[in-house]
Protein backbone atom coordinates (compact mmCIF):
# COMPACT_ATOMS: atom_id res chain seq x y z
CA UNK A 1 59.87 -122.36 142.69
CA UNK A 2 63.10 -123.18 141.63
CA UNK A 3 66.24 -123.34 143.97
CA UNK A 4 67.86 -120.68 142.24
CA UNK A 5 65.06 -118.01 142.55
CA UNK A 6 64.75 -119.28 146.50
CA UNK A 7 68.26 -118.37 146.79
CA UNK A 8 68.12 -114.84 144.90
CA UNK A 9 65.00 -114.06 147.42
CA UNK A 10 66.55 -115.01 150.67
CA UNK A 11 69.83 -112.97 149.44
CA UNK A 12 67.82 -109.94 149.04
CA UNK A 13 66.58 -110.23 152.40
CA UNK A 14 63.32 -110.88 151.24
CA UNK A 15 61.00 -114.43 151.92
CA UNK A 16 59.62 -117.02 149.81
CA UNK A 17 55.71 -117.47 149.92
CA UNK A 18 54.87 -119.93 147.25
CA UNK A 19 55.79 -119.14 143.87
CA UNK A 20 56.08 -115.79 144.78
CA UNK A 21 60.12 -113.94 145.02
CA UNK A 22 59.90 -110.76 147.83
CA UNK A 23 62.25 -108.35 147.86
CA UNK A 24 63.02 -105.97 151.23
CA UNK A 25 60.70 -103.35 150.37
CA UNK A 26 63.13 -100.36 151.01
CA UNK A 27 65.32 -101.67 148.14
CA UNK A 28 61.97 -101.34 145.54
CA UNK A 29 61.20 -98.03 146.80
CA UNK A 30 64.40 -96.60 146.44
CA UNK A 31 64.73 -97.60 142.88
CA UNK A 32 61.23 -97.09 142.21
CA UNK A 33 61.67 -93.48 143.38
CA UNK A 34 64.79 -93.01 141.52
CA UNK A 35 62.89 -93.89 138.48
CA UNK A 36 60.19 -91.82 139.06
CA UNK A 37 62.61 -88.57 139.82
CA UNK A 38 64.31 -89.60 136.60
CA UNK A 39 60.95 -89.56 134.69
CA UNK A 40 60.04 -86.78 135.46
CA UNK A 41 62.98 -85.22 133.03
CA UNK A 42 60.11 -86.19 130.14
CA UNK A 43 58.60 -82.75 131.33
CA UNK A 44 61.93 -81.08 129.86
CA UNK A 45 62.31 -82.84 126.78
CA UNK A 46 58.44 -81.44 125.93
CA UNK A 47 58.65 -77.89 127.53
CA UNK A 48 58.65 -74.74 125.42
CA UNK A 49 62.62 -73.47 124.96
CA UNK A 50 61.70 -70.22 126.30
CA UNK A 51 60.52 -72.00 129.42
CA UNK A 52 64.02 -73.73 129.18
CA UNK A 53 65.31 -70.19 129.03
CA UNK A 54 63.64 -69.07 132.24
CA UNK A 55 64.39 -72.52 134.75
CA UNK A 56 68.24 -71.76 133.36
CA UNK A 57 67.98 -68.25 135.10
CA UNK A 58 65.41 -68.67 137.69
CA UNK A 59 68.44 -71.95 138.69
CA UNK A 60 71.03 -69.16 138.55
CA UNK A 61 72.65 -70.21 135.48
CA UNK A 62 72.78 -66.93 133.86
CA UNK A 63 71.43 -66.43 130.23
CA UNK A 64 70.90 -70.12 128.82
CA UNK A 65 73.05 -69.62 125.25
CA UNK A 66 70.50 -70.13 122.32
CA UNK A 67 71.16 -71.98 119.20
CA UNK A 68 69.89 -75.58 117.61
CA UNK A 69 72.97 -77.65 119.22
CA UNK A 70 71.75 -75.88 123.07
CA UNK A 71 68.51 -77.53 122.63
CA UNK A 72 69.32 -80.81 121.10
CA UNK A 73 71.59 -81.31 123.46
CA UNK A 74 69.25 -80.36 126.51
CA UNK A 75 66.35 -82.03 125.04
CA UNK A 76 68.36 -85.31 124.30
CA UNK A 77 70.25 -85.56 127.70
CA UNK A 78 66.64 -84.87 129.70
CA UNK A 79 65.17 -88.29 127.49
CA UNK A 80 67.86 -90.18 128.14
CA UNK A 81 67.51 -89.13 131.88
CA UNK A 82 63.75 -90.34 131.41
CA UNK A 83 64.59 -93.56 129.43
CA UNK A 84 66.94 -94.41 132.76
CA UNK A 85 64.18 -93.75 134.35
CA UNK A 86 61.88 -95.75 132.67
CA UNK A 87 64.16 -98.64 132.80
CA UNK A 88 64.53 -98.56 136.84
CA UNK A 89 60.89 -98.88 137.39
CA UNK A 90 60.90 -101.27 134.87
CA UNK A 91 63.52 -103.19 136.83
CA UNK A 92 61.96 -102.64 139.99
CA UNK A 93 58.70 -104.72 139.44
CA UNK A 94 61.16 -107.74 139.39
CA UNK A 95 64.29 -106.83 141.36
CA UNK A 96 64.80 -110.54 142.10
CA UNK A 97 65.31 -111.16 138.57
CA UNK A 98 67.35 -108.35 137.28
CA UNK A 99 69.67 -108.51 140.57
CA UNK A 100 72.98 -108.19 138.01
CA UNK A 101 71.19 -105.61 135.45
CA UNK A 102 70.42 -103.38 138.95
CA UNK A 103 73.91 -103.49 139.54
CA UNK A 104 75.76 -103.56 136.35
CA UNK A 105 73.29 -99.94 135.66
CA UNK A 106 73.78 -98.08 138.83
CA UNK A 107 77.94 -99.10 138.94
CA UNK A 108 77.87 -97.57 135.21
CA UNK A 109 75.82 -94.66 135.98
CA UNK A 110 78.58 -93.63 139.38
CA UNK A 111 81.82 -94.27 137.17
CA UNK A 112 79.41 -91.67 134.50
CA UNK A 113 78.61 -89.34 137.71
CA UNK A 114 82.71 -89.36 138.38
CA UNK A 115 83.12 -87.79 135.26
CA UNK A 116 80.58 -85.81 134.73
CA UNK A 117 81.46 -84.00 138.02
CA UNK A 118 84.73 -83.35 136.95
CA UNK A 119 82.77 -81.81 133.90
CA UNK A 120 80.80 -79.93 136.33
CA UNK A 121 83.57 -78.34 137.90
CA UNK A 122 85.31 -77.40 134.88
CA UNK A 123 82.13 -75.83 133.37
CA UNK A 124 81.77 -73.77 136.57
CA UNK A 125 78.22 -75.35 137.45
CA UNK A 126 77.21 -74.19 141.20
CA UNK A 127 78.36 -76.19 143.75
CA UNK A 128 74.95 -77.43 145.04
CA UNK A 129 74.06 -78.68 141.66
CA UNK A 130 77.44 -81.03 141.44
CA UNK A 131 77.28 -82.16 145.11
CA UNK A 132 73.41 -82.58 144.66
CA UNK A 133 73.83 -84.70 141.42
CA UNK A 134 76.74 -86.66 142.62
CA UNK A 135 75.01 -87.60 145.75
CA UNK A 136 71.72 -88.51 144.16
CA UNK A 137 73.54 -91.21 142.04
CA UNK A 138 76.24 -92.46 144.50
CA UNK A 139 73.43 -92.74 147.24
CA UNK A 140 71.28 -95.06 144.59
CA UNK A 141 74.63 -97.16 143.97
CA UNK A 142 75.43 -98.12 147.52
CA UNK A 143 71.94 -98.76 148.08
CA UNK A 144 71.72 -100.96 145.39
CA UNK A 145 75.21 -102.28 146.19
CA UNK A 146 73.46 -102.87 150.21
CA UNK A 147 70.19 -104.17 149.21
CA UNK A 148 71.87 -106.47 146.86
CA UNK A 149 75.05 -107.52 148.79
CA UNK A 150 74.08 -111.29 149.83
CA UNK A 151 73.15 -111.43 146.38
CA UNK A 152 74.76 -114.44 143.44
């Protein structure tokens, strides 16, 4: 193993057992889970718009407006949700590695969660869902900022 990947193990708290880099395992579960939460946004880009119609109201949203943009735009922000998604777990079979991608992602995604809360707001989205969305994301960025803080 090289002196550089010995160094990006012990930073993330993790040991070095042969060739093999260890990361803590809290850090890999936490993005792992993130992932998989993220993922499962694939079940909205696939579901029936009048099923979209009734999780709008059943969330209380009110009526869901109907039209070609409304559903493009749903269907397209839930896979991009999923594609993030797909890309933590990705990242998380080799957090060692992708130490700077990890971060340069999740500091993105909070400045994007500033903004879209102030979206949020504006738009008159419930309370629960802003505070619940905001703290999802900033909880994965100072977690990754922690796990990854000894870091190069």
């Amino acid at each position: 193993m090289r002196d550089s990947e010995q160094k990006s193990a012990q930073s993330l708290g993790g040991g070095v057992s042969g060739d093999a880099v260890s990361v803590q395992p809290w850090l890999r579960a936490l993005v792992r889970f993130a992932g998989f939460v993220c993922c499962l946004a694939w079940l909205a880009v696939a579901m029936p718009i009048e099923s979209m119609h009734w999780w709008h109201a059943s969330l209380g949203l009110g009526h869901m407006p109907q039209g070609a943009i409304v559903e493009y735009l749903a269907r397209s922000t839930a896979a991009l949700c999923a594609l993030y998604g797909m890309i933590l777990l990705w990242i998380s079979c080799d957090l060692a590695r992708h130490v700077q991608l990890i971060r340069l992602i999740t500091l993105t995604v909070s400045g994007l969660t500033v903004g879209c809360c102030l979206v949020m707001w504006k738009s008159g989205l419930p309370h629960w869902w802003l505070v619940g969305d905001a703290a999802a994301n900033l909880s994965l960025f100072v977690g990754v900022l922690w796990g990854t803080r000894n870091a190069g």
